[in-house]
PDB file of N, CA and C in Angstrom:
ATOM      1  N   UNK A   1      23.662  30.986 -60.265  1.00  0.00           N
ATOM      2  CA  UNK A   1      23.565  31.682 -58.991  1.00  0.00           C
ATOM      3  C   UNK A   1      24.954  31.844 -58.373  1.00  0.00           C
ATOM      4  N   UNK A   2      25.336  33.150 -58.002  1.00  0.00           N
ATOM      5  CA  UNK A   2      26.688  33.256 -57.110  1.00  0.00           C
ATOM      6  C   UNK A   2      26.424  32.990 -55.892  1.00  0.00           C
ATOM      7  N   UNK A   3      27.521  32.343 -54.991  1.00  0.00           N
ATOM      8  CA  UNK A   3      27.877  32.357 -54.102  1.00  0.00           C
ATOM      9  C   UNK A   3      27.626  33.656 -53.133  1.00  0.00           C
ATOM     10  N   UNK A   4      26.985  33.723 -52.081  1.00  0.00           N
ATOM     11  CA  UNK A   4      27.285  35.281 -51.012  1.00  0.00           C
ATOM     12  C   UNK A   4      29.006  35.633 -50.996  1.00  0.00           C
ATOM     13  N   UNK A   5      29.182  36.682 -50.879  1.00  0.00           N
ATOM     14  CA  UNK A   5      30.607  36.736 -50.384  1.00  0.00           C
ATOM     15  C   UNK A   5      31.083  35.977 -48.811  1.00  0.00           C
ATOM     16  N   UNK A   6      30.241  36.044 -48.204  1.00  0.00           N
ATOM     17  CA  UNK A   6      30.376  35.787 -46.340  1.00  0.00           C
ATOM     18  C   UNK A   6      30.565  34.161 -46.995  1.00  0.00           C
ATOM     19  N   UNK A   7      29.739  33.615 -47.394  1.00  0.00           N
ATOM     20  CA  UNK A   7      29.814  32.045 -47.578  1.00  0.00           C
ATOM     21  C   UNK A   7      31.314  31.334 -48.403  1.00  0.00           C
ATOM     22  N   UNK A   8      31.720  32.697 -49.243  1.00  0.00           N
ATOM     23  CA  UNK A   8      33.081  32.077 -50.088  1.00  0.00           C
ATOM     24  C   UNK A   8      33.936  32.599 -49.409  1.00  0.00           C
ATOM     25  N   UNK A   9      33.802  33.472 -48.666  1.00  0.00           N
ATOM     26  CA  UNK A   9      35.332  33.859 -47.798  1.00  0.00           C
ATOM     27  C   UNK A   9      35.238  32.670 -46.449  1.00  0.00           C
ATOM     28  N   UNK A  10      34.127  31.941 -46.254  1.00  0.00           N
ATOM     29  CA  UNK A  10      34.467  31.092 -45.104  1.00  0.00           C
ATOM     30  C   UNK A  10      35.125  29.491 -46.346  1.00  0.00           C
ATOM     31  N   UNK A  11      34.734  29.225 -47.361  1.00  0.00           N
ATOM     32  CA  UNK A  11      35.265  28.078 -47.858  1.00  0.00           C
ATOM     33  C   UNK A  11      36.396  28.533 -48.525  1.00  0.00           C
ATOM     34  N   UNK A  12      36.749  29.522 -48.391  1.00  0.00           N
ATOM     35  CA  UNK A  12      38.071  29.617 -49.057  1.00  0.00           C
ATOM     36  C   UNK A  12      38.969  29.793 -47.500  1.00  0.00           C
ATOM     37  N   UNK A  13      38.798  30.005 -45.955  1.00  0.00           N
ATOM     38  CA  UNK A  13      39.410  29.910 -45.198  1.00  0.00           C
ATOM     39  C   UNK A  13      39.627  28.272 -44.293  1.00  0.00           C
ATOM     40  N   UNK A  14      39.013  27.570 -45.141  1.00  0.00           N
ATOM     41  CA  UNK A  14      39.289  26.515 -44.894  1.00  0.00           C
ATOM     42  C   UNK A  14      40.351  25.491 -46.047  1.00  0.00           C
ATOM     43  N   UNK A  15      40.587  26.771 -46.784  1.00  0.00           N
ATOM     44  CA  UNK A  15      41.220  25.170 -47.735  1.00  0.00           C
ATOM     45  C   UNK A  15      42.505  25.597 -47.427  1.00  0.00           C
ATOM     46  N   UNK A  16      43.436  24.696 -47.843  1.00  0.00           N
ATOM     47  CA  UNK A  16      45.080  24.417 -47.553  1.00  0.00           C
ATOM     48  C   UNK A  16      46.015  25.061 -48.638  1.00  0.00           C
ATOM     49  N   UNK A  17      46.826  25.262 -48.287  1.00  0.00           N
ATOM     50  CA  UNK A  17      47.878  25.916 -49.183  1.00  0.00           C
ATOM     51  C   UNK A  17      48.616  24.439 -49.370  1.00  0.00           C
ATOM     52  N   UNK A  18      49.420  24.595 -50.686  1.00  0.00           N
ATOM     53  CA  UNK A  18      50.455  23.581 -51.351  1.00  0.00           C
ATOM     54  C   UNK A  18      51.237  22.935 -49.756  1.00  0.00           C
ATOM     55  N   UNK A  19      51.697  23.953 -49.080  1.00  0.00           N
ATOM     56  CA  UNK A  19      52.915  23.734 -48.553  1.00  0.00           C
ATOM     57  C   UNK A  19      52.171  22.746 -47.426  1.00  0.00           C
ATOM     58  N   UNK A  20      50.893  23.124 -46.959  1.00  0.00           N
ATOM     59  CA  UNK A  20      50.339  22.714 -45.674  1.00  0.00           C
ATOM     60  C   UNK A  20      49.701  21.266 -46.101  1.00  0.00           C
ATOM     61  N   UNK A  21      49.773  20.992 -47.279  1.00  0.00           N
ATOM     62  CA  UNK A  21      48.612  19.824 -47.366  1.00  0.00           C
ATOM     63  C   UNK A  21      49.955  19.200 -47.957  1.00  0.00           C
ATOM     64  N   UNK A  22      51.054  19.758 -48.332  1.00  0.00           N
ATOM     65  CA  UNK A  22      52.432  18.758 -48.415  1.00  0.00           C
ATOM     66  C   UNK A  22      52.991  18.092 -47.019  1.00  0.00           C
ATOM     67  N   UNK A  23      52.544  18.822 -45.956  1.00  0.00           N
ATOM     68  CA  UNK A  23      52.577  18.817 -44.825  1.00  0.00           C
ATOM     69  C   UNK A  23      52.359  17.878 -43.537  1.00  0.00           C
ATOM     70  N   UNK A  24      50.898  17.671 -44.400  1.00  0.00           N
ATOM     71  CA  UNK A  24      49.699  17.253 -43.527  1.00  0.00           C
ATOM     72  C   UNK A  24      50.064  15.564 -44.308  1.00  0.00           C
ATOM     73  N   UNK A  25      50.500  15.541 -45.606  1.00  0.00           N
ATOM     74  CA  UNK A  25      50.571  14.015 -46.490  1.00  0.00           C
ATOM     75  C   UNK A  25      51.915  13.240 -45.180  1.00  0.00           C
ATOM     76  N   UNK A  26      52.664  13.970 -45.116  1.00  0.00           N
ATOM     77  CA  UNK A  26      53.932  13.180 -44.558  1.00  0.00           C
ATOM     78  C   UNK A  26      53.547  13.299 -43.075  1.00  0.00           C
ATOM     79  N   UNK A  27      53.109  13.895 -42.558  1.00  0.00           N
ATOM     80  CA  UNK A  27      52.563  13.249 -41.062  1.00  0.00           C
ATOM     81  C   UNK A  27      51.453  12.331 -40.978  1.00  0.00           C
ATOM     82  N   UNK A  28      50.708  12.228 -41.870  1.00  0.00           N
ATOM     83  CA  UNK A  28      49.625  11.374 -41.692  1.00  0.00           C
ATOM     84  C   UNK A  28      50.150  10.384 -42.478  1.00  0.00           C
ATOM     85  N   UNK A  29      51.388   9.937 -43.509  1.00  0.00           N
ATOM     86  CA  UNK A  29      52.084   8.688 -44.048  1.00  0.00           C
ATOM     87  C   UNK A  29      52.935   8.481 -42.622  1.00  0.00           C
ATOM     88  N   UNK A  30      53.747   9.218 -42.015  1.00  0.00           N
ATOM     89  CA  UNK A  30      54.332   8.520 -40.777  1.00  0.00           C
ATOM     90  C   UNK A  30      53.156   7.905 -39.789  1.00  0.00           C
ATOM     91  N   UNK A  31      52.079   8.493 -39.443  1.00  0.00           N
ATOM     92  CA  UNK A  31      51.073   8.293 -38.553  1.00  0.00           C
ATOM     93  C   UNK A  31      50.484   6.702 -38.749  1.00  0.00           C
ATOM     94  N   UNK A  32      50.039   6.545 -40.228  1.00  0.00           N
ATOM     95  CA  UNK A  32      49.705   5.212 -40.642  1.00  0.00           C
ATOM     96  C   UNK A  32      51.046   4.454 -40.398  1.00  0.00           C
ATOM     97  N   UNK A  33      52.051   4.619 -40.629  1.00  0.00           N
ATOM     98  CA  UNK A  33      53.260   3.499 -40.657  1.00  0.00           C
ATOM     99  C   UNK A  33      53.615   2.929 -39.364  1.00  0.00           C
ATOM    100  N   UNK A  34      53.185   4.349 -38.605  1.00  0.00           N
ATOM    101  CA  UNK A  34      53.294   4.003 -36.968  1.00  0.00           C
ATOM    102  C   UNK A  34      52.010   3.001 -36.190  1.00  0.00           C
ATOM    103  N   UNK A  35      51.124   3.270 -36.836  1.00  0.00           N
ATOM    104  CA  UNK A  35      49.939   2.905 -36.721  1.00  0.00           C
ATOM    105  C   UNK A  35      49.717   1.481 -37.109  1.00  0.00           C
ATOM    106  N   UNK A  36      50.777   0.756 -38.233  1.00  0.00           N
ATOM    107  CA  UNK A  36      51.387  -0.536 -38.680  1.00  0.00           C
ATOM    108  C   UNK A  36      50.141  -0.672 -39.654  1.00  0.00           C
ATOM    109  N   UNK A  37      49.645   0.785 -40.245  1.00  0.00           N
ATOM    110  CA  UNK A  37      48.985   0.588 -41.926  1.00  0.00           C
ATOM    111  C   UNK A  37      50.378   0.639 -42.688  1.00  0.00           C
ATOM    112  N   UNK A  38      50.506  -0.789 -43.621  1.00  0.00           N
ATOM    113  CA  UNK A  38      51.334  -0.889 -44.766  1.00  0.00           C
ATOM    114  C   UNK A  38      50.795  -0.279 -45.903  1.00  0.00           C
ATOM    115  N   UNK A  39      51.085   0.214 -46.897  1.00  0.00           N
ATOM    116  CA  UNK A  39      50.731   1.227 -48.291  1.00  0.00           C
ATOM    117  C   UNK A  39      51.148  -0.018 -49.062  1.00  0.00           C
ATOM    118  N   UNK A  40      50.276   0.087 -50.448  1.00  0.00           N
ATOM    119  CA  UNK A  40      49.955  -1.298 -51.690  1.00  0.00           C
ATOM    120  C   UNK A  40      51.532  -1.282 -52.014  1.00  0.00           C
ATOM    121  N   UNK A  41      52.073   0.286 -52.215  1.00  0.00           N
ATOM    122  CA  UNK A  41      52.718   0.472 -53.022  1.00  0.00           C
ATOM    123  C   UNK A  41      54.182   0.843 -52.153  1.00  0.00           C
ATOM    124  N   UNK A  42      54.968  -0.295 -51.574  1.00  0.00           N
ATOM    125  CA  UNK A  42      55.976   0.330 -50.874  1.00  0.00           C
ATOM    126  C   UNK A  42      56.789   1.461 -50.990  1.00  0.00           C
ATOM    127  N   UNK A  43      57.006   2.156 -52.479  1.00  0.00           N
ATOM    128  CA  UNK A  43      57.937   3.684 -52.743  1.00  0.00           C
ATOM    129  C   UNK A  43      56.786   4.392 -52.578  1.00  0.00           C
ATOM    130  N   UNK A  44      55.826   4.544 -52.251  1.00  0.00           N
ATOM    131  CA  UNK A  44      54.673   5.923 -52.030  1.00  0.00           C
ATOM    132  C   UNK A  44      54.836   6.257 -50.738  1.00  0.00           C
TER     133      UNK A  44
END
């Protein structure tokens, strides 16, 4: 069964481009650090 078009043009306007979800990783790694979540792996 396909997808409607109306239903895949709304899940495809929700997903992230490379640059934005590269984006979204380093504010939400500062956010936790600020937040005083430590990561397992200190170089990540």
């Amino acid at each position: 069964m396909s997808k409607s078009k109306a239903r895949r043009d709304r899940e495809n306007k929700r997903s992230l481009t490379a640059a934005q979800e590269v984006l979204y990783q380093r504010a939400f790694k500062k956010a936790d650090r600020a937040g005083g979540f430590a990561p397992r792996n200190p170089n990540a």
